[in-house]
PDB file of N, CA and C in Angstrom:
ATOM      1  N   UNK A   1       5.378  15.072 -22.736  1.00  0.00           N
ATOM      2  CA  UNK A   1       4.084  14.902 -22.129  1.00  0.00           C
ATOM      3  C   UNK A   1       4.305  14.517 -20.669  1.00  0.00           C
ATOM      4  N   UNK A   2       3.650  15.090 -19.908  1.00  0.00           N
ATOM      5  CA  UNK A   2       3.762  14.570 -18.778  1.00  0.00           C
ATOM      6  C   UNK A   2       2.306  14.076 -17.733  1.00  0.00           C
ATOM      7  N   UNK A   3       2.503  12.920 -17.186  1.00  0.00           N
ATOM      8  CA  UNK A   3       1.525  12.457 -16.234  1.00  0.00           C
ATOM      9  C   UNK A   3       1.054  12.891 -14.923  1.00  0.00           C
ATOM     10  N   UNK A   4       0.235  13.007 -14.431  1.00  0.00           N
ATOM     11  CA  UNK A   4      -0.204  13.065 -12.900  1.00  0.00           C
ATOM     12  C   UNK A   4      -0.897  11.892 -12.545  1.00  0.00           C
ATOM     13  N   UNK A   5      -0.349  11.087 -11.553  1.00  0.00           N
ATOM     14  CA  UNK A   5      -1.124  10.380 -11.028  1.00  0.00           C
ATOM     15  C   UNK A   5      -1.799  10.532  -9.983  1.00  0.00           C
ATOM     16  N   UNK A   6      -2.583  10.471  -9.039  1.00  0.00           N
ATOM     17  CA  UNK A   6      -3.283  11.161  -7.941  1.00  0.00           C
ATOM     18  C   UNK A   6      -4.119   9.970  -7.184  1.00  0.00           C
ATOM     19  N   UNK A   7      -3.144   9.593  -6.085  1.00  0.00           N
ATOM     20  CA  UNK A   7      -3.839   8.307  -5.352  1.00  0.00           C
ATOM     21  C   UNK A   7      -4.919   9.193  -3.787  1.00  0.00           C
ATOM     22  N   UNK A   8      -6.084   8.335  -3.915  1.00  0.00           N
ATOM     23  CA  UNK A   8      -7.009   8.821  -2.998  1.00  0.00           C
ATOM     24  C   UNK A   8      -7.067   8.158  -1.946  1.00  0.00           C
ATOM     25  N   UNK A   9      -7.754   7.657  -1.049  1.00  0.00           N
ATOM     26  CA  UNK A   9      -7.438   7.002   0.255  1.00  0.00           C
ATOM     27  C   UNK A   9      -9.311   7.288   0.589  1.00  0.00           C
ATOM     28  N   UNK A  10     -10.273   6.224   0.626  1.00  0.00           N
ATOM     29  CA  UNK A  10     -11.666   6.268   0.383  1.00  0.00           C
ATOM     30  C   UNK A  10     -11.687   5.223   1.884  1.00  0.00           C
ATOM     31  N   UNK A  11     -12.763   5.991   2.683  1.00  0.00           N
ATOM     32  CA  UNK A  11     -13.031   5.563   3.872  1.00  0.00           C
ATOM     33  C   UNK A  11     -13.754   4.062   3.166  1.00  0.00           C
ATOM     34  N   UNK A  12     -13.609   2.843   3.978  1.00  0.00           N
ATOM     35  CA  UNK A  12     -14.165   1.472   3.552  1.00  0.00           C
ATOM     36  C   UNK A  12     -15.741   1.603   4.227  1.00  0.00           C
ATOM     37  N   UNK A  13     -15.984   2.358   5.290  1.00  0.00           N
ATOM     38  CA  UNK A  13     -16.783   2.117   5.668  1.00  0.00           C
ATOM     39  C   UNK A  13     -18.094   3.082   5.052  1.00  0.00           C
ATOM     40  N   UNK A  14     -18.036   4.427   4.725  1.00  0.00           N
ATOM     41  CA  UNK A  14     -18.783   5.509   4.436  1.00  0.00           C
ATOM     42  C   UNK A  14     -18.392   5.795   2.937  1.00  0.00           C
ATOM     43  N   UNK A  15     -17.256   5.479   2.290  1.00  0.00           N
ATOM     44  CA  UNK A  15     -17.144   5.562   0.988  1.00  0.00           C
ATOM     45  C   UNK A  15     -16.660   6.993   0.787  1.00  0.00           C
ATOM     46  N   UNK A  16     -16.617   7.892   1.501  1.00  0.00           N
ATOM     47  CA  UNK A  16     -15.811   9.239   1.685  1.00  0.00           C
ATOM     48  C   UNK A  16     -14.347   9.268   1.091  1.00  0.00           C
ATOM     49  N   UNK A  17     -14.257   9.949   0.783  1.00  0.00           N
ATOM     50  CA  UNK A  17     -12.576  10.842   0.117  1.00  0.00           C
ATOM     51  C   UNK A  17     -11.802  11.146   1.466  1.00  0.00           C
ATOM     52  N   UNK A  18     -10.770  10.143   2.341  1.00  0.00           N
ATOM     53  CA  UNK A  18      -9.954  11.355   3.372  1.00  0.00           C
ATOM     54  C   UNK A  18      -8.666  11.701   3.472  1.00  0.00           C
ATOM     55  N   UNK A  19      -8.290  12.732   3.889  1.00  0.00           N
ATOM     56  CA  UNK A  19      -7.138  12.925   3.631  1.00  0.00           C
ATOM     57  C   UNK A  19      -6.347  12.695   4.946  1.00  0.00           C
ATOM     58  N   UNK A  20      -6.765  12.233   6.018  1.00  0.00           N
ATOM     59  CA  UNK A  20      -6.402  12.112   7.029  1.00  0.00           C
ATOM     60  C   UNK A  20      -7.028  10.327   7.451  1.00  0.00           C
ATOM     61  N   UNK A  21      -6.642   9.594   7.345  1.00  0.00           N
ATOM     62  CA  UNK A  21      -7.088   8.325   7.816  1.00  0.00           C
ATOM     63  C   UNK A  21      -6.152   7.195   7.872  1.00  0.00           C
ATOM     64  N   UNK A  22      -6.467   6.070   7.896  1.00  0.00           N
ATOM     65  CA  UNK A  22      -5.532   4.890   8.872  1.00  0.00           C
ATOM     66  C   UNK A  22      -6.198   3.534   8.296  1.00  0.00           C
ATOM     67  N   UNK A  23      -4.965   2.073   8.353  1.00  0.00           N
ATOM     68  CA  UNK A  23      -5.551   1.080   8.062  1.00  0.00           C
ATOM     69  C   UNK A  23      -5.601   0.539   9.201  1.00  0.00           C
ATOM     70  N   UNK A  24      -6.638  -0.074   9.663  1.00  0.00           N
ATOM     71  CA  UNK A  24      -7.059  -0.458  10.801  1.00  0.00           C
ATOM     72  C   UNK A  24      -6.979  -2.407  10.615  1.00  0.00           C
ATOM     73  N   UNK A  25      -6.130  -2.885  11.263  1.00  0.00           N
ATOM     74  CA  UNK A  25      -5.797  -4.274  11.488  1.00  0.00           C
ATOM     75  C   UNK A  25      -6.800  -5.093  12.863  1.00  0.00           C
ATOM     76  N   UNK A  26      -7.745  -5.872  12.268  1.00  0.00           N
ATOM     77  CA  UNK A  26      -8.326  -6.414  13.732  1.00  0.00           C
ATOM     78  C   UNK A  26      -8.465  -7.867  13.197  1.00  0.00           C
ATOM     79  N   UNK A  27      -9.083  -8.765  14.364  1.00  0.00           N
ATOM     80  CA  UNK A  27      -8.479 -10.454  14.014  1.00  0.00           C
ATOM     81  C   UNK A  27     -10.274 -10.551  14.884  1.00  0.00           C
ATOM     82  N   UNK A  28     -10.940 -11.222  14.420  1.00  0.00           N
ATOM     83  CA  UNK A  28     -12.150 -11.935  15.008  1.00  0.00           C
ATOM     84  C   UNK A  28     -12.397 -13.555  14.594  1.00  0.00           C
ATOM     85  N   UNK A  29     -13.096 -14.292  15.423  1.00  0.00           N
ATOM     86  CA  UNK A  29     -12.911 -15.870  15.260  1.00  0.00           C
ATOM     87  C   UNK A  29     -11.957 -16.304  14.289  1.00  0.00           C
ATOM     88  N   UNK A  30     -11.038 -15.913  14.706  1.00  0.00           N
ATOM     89  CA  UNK A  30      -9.226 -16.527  13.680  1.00  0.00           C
ATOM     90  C   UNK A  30      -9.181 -15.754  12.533  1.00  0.00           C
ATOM     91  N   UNK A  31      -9.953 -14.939  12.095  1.00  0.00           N
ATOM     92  CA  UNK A  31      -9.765 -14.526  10.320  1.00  0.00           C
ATOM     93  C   UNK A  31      -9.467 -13.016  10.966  1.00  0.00           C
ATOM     94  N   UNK A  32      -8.608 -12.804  10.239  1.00  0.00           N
ATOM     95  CA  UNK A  32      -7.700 -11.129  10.459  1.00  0.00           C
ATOM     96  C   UNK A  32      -8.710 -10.628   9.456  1.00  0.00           C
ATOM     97  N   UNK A  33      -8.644  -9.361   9.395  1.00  0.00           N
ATOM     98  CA  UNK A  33      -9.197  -8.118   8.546  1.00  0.00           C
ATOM     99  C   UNK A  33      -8.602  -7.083   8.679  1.00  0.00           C
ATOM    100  N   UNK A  34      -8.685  -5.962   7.483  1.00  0.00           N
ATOM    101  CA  UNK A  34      -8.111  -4.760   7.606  1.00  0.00           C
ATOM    102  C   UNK A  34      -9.088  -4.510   6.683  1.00  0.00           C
ATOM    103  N   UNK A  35      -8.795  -2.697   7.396  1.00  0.00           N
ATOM    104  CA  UNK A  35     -10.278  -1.922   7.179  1.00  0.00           C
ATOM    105  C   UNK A  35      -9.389  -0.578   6.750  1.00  0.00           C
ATOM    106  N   UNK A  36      -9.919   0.376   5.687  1.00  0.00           N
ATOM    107  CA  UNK A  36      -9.313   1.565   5.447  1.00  0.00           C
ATOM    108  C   UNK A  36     -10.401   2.704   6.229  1.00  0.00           C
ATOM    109  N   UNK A  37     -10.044   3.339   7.006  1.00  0.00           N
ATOM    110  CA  UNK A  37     -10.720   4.265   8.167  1.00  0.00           C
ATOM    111  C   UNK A  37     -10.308   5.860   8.348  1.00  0.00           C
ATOM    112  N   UNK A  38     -11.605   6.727   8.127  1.00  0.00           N
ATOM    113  CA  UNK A  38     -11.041   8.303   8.792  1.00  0.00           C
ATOM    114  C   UNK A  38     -10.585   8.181  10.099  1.00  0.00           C
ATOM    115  N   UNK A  39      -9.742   8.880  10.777  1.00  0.00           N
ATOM    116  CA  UNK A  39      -9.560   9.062  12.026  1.00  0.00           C
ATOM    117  C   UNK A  39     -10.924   8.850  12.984  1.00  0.00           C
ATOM    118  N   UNK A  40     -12.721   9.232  12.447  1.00  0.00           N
ATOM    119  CA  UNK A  40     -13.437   9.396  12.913  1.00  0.00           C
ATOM    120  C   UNK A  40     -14.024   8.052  13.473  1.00  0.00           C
ATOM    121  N   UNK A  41     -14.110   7.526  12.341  1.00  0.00           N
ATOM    122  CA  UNK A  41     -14.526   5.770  11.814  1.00  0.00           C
ATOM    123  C   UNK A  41     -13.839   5.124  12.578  1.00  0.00           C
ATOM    124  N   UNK A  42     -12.665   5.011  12.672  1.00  0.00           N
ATOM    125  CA  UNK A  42     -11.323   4.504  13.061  1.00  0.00           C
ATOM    126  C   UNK A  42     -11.314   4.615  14.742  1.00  0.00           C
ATOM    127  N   UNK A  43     -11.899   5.697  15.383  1.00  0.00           N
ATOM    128  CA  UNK A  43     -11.794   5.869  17.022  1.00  0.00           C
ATOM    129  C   UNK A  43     -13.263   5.233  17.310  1.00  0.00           C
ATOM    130  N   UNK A  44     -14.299   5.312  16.107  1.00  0.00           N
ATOM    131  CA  UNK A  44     -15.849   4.925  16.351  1.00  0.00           C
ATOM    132  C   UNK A  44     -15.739   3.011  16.684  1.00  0.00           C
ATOM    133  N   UNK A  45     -14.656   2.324  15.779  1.00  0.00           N
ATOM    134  CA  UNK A  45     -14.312   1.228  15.805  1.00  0.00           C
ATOM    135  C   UNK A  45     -13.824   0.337  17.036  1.00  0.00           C
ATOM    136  N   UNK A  46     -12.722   1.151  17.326  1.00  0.00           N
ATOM    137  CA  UNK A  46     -12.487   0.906  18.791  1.00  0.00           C
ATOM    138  C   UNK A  46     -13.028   1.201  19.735  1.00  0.00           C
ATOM    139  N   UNK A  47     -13.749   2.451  19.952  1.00  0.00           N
ATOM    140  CA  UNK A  47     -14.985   2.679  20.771  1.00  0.00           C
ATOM    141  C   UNK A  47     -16.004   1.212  20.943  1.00  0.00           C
ATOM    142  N   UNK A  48     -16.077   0.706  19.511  1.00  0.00           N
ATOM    143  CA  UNK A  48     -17.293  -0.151  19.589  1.00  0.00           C
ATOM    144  C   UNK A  48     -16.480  -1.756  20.280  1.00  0.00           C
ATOM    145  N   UNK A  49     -15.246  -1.852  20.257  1.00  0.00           N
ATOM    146  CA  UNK A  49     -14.705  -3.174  20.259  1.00  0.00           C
ATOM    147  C   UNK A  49     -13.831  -2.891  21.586  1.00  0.00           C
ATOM    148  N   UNK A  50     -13.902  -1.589  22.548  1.00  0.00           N
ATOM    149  CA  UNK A  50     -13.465  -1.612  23.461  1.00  0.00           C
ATOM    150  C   UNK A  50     -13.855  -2.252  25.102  1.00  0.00           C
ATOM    151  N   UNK A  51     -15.398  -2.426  25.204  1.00  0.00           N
ATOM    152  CA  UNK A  51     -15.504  -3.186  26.045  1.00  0.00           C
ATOM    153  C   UNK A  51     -15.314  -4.430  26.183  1.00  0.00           C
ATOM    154  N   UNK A  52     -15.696  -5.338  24.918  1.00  0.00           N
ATOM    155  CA  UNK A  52     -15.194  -6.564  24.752  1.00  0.00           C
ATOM    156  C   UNK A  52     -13.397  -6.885  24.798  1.00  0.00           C
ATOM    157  N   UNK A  53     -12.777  -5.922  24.496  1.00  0.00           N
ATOM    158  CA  UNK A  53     -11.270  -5.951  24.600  1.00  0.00           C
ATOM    159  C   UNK A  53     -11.086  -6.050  26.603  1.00  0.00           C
ATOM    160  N   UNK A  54     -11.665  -5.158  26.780  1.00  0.00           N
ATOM    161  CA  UNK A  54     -12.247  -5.293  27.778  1.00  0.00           C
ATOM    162  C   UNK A  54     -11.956  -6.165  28.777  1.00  0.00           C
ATOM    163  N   UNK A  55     -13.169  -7.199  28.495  1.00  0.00           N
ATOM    164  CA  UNK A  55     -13.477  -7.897  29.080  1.00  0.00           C
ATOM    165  C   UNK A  55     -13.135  -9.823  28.727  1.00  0.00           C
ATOM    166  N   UNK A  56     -12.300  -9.334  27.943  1.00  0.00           N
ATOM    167  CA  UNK A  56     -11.854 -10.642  27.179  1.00  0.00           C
ATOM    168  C   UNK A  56     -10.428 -10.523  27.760  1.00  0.00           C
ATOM    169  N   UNK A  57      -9.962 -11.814  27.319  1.00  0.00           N
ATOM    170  CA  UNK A  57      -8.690 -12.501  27.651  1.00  0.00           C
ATOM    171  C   UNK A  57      -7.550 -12.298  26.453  1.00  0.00           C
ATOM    172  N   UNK A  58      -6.146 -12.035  26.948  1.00  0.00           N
ATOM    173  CA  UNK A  58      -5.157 -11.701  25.853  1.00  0.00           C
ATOM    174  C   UNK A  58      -5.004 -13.360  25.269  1.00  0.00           C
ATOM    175  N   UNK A  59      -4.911 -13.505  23.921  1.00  0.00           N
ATOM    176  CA  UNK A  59      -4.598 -14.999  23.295  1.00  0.00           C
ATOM    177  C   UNK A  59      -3.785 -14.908  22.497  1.00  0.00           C
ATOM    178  N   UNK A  60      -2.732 -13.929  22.982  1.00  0.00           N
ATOM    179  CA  UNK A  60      -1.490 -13.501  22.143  1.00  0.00           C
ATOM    180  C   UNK A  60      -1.778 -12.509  21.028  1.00  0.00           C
ATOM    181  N   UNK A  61      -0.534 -12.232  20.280  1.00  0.00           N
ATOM    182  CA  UNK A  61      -1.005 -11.103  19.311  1.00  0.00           C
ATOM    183  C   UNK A  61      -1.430 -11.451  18.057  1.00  0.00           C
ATOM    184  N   UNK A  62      -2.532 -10.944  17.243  1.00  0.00           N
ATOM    185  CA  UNK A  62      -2.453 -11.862  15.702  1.00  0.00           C
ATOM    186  C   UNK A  62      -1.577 -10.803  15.042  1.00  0.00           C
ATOM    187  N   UNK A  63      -1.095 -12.242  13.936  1.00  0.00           N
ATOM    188  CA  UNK A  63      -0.093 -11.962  13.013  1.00  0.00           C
ATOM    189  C   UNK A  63      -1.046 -11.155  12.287  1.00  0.00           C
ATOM    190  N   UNK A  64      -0.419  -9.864  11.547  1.00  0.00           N
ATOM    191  CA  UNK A  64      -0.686  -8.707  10.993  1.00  0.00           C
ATOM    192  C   UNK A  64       0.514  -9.063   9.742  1.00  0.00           C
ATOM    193  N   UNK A  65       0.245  -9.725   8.465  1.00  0.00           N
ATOM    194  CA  UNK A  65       1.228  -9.514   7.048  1.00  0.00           C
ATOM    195  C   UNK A  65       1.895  -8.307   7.093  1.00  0.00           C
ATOM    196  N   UNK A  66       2.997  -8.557   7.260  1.00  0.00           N
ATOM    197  CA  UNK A  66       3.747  -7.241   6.102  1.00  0.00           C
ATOM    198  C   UNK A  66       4.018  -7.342   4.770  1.00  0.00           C
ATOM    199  N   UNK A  67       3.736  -6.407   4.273  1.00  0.00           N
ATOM    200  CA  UNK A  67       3.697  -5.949   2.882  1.00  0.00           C
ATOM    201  C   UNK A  67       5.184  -5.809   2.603  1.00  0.00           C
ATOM    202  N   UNK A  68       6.295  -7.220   2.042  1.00  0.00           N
ATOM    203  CA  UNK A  68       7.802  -7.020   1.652  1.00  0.00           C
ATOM    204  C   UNK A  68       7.864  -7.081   0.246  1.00  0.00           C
ATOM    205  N   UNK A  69       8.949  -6.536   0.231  1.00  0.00           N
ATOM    206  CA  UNK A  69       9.197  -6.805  -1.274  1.00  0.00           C
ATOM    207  C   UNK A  69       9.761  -8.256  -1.720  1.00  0.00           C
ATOM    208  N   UNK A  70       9.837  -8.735  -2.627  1.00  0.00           N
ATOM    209  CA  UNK A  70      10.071 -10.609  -3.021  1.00  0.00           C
ATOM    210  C   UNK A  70      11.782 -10.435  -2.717  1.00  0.00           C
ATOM    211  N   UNK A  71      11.546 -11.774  -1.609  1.00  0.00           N
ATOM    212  CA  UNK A  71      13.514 -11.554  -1.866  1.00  0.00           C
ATOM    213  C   UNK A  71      13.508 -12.323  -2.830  1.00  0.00           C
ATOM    214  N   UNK A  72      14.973 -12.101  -3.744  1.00  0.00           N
ATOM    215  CA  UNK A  72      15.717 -12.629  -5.075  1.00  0.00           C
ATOM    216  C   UNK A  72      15.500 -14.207  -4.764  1.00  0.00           C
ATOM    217  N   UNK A  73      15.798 -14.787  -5.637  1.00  0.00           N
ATOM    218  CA  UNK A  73      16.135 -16.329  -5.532  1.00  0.00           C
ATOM    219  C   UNK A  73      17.505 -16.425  -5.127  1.00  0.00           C
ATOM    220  N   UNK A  74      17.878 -17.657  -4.528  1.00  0.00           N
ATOM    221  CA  UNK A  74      19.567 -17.562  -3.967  1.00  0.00           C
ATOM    222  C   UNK A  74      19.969 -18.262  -5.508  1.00  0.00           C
ATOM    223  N   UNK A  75      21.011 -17.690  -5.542  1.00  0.00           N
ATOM    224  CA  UNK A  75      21.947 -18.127  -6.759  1.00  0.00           C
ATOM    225  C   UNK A  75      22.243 -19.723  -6.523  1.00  0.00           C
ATOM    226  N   UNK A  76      21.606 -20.602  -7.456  1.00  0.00           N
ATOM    227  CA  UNK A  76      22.115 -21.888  -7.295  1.00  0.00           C
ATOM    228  C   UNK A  76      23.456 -22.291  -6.851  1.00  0.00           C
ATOM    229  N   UNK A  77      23.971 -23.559  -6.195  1.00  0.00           N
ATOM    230  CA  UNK A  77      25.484 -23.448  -5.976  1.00  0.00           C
ATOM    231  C   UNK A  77      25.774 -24.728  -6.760  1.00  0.00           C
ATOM    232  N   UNK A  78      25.153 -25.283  -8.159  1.00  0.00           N
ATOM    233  CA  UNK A  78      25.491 -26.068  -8.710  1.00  0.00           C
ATOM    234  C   UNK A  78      25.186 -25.418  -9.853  1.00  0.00           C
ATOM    235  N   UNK A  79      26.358 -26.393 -10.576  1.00  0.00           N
ATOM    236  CA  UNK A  79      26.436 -26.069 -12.365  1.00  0.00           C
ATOM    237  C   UNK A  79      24.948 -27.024 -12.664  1.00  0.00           C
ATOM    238  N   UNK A  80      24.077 -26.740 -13.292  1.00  0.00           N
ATOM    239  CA  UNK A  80      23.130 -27.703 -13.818  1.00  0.00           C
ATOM    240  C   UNK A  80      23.532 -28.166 -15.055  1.00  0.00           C
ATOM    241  N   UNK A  81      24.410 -27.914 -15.787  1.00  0.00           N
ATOM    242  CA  UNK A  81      25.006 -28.996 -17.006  1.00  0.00           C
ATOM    243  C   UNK A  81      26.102 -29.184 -16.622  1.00  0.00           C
ATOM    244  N   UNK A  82      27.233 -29.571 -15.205  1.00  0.00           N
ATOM    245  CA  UNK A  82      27.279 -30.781 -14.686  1.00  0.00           C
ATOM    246  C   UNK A  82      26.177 -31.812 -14.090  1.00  0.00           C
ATOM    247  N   UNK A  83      24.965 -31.165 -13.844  1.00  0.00           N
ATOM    248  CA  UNK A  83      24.576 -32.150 -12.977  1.00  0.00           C
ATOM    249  C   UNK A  83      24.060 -33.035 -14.081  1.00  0.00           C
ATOM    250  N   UNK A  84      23.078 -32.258 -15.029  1.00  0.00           N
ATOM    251  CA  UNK A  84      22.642 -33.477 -16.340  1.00  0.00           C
ATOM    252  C   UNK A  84      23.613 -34.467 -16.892  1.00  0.00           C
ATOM    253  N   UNK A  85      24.884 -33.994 -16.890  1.00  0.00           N
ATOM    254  CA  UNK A  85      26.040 -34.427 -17.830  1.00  0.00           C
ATOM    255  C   UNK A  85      25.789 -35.523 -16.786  1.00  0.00           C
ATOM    256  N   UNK A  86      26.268 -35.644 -15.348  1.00  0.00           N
ATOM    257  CA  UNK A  86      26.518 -36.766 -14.634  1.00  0.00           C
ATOM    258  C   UNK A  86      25.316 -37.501 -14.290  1.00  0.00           C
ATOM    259  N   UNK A  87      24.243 -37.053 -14.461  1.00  0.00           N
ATOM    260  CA  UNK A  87      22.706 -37.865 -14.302  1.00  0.00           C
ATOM    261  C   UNK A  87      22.715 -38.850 -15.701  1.00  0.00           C
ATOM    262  N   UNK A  88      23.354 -38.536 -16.680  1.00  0.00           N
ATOM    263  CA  UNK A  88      23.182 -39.234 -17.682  1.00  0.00           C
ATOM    264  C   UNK A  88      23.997 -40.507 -17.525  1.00  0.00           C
ATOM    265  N   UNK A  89      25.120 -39.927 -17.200  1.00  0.00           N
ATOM    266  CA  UNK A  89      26.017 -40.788 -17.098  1.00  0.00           C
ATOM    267  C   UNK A  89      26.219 -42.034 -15.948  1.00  0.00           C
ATOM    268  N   UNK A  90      25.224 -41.308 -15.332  1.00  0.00           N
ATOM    269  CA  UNK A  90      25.078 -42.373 -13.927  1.00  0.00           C
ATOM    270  C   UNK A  90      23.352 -43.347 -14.090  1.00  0.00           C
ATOM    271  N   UNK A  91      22.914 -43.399 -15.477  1.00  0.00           N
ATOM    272  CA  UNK A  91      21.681 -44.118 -15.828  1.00  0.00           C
ATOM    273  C   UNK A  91      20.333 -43.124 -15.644  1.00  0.00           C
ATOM    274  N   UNK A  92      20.330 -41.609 -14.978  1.00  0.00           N
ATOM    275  CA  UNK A  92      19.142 -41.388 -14.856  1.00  0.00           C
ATOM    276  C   UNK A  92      18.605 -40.794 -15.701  1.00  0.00           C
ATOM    277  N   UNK A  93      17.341 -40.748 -15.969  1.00  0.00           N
ATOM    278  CA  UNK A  93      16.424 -40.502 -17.273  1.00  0.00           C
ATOM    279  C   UNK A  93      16.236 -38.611 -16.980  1.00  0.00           C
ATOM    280  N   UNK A  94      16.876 -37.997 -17.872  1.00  0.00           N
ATOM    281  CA  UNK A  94      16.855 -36.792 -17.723  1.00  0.00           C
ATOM    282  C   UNK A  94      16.402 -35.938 -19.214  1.00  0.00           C
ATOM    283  N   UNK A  95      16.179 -34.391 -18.928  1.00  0.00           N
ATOM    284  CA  UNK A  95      15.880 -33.864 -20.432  1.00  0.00           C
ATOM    285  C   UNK A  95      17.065 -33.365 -20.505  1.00  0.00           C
ATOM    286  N   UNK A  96      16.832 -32.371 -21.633  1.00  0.00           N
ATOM    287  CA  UNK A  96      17.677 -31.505 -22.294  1.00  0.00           C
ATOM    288  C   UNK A  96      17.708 -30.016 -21.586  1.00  0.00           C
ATOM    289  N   UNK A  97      16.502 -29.706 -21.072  1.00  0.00           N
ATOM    290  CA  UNK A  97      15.845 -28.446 -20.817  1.00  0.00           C
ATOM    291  C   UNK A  97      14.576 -28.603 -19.458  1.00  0.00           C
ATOM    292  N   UNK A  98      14.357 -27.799 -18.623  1.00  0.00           N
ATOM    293  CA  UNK A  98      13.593 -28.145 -17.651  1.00  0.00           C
ATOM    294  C   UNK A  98      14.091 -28.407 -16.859  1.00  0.00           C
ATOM    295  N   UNK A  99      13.106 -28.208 -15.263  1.00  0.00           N
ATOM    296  CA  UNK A  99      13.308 -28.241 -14.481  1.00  0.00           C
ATOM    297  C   UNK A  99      14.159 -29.568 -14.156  1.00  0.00           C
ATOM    298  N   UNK A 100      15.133 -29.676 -13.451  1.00  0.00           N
ATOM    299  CA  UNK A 100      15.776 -31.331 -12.677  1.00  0.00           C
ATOM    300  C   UNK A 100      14.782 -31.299 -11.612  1.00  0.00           C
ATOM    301  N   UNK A 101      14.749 -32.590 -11.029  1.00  0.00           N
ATOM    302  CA  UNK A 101      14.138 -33.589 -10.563  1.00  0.00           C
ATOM    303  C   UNK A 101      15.258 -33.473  -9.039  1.00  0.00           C
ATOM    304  N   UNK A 102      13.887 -33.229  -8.034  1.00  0.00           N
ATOM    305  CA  UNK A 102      14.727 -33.610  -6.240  1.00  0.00           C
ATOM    306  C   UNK A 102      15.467 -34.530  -6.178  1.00  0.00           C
ATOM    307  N   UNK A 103      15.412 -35.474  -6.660  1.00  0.00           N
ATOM    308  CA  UNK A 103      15.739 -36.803  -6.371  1.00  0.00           C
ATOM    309  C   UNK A 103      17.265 -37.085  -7.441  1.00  0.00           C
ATOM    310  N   UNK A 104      16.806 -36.430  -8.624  1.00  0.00           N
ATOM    311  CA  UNK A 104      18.312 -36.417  -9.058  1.00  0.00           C
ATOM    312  C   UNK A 104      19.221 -35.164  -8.613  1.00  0.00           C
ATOM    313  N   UNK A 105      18.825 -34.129  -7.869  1.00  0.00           N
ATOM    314  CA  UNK A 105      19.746 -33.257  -7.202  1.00  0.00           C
ATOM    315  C   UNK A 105      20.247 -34.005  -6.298  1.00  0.00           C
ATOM    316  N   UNK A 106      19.712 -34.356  -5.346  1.00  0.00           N
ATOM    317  CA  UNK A 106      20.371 -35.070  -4.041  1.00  0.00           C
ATOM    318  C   UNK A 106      21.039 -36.354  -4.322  1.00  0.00           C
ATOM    319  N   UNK A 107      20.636 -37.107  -5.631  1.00  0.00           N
ATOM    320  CA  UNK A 107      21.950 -37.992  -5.872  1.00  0.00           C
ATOM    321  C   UNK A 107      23.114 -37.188  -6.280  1.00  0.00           C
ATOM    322  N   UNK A 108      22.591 -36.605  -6.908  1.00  0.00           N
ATOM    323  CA  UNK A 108      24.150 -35.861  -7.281  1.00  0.00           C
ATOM    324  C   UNK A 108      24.709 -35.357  -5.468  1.00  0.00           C
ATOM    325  N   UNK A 109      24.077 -34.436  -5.187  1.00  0.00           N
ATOM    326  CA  UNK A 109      24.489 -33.703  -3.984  1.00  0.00           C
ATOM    327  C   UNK A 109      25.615 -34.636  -2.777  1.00  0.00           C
ATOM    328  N   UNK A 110      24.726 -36.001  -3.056  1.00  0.00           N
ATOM    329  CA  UNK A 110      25.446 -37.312  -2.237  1.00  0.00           C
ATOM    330  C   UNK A 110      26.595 -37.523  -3.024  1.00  0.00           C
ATOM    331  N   UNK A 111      26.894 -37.715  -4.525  1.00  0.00           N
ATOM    332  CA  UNK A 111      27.979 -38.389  -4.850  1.00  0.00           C
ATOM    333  C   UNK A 111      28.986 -36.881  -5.063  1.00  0.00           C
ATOM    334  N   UNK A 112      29.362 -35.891  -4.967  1.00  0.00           N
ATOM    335  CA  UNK A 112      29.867 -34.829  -4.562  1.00  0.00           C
ATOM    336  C   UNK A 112      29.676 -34.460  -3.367  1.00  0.00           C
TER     337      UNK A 112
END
């Protein structure tokens, strides 16, 4: 059996199907936005926000998210059943299972 999936790209503003369009990144009183836009929409936008660009002052660039993928977790650089073994052994109240405790990492971290 086989699938088709078929992704569309729908103007945000007119609700249109395009096959030609753009995500449009703009920042107003501190809150960023992005807008999905035809080429048409998209030049009508800046048309409309070009005199004020204009006539306004640069206040640096706004941060625009990139879309990354999750980096990995870093590989711990401690054994965690040494560290319980020696949390026990050094009086601190620890489990069996679960997360350790900041405070008993960095004792350990200090006495190694």
């Amino acid at each position: 059996m086989a699938k088709k999936h078929i992704t569309q790209l729908i103007d945000d503003l007119d609700g249109t199907v395009i096959d030609d369009g753009t995500t449009v990144h703009f920042s107003l009183e501190g809150r960023a936005y992005e807008i999905d836009l035809s080429e048409d929409n998209a030049e009508k936008l800046r048309d409309a926000f070009r005199p004020f660009i204009a006539a306004g002052r640069t206040a640096g660039s706004a941060h625009v998210p990139l879309r990354r993928a999750s980096r990995p977790r870093a590989v711990p650089t401690r054994d965690l059943v040494d560290v319980r073994s020696w949390a026990e052994k050094n009086g601190f109240a620890i489990s069996d299972r679960g997360r350790i405790s900041e405070s008993i990492l960095t004792a350990y971290d200090a006495a190694h």
